[in-house]
Structure formats: C-alpha cells, structure tokens
C-alpha atoms as a PDB file:
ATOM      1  CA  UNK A   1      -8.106  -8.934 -12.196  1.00  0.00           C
ATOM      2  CA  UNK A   2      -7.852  -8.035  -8.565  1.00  0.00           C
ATOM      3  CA  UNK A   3      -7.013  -4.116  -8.793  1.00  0.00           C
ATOM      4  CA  UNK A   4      -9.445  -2.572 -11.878  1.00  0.00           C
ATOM      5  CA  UNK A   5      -8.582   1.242 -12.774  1.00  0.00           C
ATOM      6  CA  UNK A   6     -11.826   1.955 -11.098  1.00  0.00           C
ATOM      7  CA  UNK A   7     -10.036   0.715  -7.651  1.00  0.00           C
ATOM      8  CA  UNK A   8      -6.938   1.989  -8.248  1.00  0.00           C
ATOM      9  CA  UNK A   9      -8.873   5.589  -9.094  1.00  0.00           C
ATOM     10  CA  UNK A  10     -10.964   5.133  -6.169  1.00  0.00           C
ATOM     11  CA  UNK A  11      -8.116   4.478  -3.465  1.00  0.00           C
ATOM     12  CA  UNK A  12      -5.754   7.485  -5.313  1.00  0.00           C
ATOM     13  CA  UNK A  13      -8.913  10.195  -4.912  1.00  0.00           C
ATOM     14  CA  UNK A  14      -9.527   8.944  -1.452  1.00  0.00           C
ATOM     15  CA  UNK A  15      -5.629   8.976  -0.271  1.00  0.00           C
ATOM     16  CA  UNK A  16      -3.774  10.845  -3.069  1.00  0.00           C
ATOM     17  CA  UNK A  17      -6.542  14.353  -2.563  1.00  0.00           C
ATOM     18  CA  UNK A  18      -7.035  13.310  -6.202  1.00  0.00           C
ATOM     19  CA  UNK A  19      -7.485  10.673  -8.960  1.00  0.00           C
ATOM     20  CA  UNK A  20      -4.643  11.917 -10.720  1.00  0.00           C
ATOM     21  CA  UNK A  21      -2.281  12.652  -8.395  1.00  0.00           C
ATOM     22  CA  UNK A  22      -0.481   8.822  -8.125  1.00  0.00           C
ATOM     23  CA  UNK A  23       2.713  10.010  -6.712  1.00  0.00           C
ATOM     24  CA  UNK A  24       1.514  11.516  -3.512  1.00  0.00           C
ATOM     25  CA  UNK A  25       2.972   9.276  -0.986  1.00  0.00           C
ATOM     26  CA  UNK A  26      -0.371   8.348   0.866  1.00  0.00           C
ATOM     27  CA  UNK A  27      -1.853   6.905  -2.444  1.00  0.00           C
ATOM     28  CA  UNK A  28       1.194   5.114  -3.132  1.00  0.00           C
ATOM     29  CA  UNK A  29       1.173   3.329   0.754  1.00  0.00           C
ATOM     30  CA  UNK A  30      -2.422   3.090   0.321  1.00  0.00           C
ATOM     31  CA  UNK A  31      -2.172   1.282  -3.507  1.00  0.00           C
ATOM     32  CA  UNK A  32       0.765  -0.874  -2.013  1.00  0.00           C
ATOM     33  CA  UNK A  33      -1.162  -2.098   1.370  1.00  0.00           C
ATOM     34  CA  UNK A  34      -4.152  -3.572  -1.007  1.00  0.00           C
ATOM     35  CA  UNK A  35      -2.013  -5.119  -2.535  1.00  0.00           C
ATOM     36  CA  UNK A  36       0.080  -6.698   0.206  1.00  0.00           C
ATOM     37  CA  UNK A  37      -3.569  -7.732   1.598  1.00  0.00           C
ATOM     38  CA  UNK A  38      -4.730  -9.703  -1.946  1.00  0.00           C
ATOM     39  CA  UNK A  39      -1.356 -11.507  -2.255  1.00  0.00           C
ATOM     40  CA  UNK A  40      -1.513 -12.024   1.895  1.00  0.00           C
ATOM     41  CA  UNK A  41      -5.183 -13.813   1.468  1.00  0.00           C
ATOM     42  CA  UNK A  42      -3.583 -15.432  -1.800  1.00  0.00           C
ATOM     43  CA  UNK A  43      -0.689 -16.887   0.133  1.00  0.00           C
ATOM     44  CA  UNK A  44      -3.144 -18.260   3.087  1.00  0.00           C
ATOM     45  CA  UNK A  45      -4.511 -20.799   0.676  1.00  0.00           C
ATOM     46  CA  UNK A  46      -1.679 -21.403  -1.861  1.00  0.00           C
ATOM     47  CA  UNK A  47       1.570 -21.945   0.808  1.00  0.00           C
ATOM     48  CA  UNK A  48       3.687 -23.214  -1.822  1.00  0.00           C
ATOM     49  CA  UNK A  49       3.377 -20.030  -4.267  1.00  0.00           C
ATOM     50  CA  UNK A  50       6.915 -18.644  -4.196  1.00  0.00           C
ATOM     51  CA  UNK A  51       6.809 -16.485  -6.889  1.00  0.00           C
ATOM     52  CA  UNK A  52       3.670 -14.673  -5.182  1.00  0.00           C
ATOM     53  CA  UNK A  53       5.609 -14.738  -1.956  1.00  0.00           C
ATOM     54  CA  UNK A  54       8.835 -12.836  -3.336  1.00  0.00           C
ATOM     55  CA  UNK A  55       6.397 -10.038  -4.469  1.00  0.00           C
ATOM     56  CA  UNK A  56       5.230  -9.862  -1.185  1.00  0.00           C
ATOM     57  CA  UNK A  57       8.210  -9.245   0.168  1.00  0.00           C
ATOM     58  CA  UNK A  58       9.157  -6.540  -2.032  1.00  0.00           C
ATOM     59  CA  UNK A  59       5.834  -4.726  -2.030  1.00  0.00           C
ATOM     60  CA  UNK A  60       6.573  -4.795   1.828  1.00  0.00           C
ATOM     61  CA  UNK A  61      10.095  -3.142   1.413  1.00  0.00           C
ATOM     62  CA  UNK A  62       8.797  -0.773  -0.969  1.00  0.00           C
ATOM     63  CA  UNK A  63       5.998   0.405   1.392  1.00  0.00           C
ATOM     64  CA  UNK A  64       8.483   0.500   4.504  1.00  0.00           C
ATOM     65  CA  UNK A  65      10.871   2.819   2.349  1.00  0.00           C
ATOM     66  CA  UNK A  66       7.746   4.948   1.333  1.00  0.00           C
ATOM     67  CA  UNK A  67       6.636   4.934   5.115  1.00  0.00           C
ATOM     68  CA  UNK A  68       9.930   6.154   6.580  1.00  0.00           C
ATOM     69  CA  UNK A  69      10.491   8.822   3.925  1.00  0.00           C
ATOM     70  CA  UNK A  70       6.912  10.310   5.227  1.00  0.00           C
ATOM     71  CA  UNK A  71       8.733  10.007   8.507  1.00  0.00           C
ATOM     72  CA  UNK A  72      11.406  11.798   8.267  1.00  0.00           C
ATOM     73  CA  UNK A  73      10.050  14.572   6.175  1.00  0.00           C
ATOM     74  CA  UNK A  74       6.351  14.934   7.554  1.00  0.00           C
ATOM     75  CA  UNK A  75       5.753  13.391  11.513  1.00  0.00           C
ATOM     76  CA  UNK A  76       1.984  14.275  11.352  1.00  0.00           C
ATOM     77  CA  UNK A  77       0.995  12.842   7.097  1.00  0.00           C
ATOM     78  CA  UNK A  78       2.768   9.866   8.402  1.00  0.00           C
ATOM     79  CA  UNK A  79       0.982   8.960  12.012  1.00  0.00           C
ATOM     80  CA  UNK A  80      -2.235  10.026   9.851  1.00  0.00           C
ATOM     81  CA  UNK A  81      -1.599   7.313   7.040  1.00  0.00           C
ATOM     82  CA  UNK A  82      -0.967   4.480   9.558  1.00  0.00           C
ATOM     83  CA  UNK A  83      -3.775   5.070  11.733  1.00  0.00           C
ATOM     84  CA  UNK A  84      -6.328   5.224   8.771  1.00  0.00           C
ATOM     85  CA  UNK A  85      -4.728   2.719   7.399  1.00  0.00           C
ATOM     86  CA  UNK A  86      -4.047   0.678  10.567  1.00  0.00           C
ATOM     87  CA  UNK A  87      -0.517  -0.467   9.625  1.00  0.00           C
ATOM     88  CA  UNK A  88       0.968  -1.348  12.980  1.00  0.00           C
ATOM     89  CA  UNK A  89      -0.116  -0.108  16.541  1.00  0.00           C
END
C-alpha cells in the first residue's frame, strides 16, 4: 500500500502541529495532495483506468472545498499551505 500509517502520521505531525490532530485543515490538504500525486503518476501509465480517474477527480473537489474554506476564514494559513505545498502559483 501506497499511504502506510507511518506516512499518514508523518505528513499529519508535519502539517496538522500534531500526529493526532487529523482534522486540522492543513493535514487534511496535505493527506489529500499525496494522494492526488500517487493516483496522478498512476494515471500517467494506466490511461484507461477510469475508476482511478473518478477518484481523482473527487479528491480534487474535496481539496478545492478544503482550500477555499481556509480562504475565507484564515487569508494567511491558506497562502502558507499553498506555498509549502506548491499548489498553484
């Protein structure tokens, strides 16, 4: 498997202040953009994967909901999260 608990641990403490604090909307963006890069490099060398590519789509939506709720309630968390993160320019 792709995403172990020792990942998913590793990206919460480093985002999320701590391990166990998974609802902290930087460990969520951060747990949802390695995923949306595994099924990306999936879908570069499996075009006809469908199933994988619906997913993808929805892990996208989810993270662009997360993203503009951090917008609209905290300006600075949110230009902090896409620049470590390097989401978009």
């Amino acid at each position: 498997m792709y995403l172990t608990a020792e990942k998913k641990e590793e990206i919460f403490k480093e985002y999320g202040e701590t391990a166990e604090n998974t609802g902290k909307a930087e460990g969520q963006i951060a747990l949802f953009t390695y995923r949306i890069t595994h099924l990306s490099n999936h879908l570069k060398s499996n075009p006809k994967d469908f199933s994988t590519e619906l997913a993808l789509v929805k892990l996208v939506g989810k993270r662009r909901r997360l993203l503009d709720y951090l917008k609209e309630r905290d300006i600075d968390r949110y230009r902090a999260i896409i620049k470590s993160l390097k989401i978009r320019k």
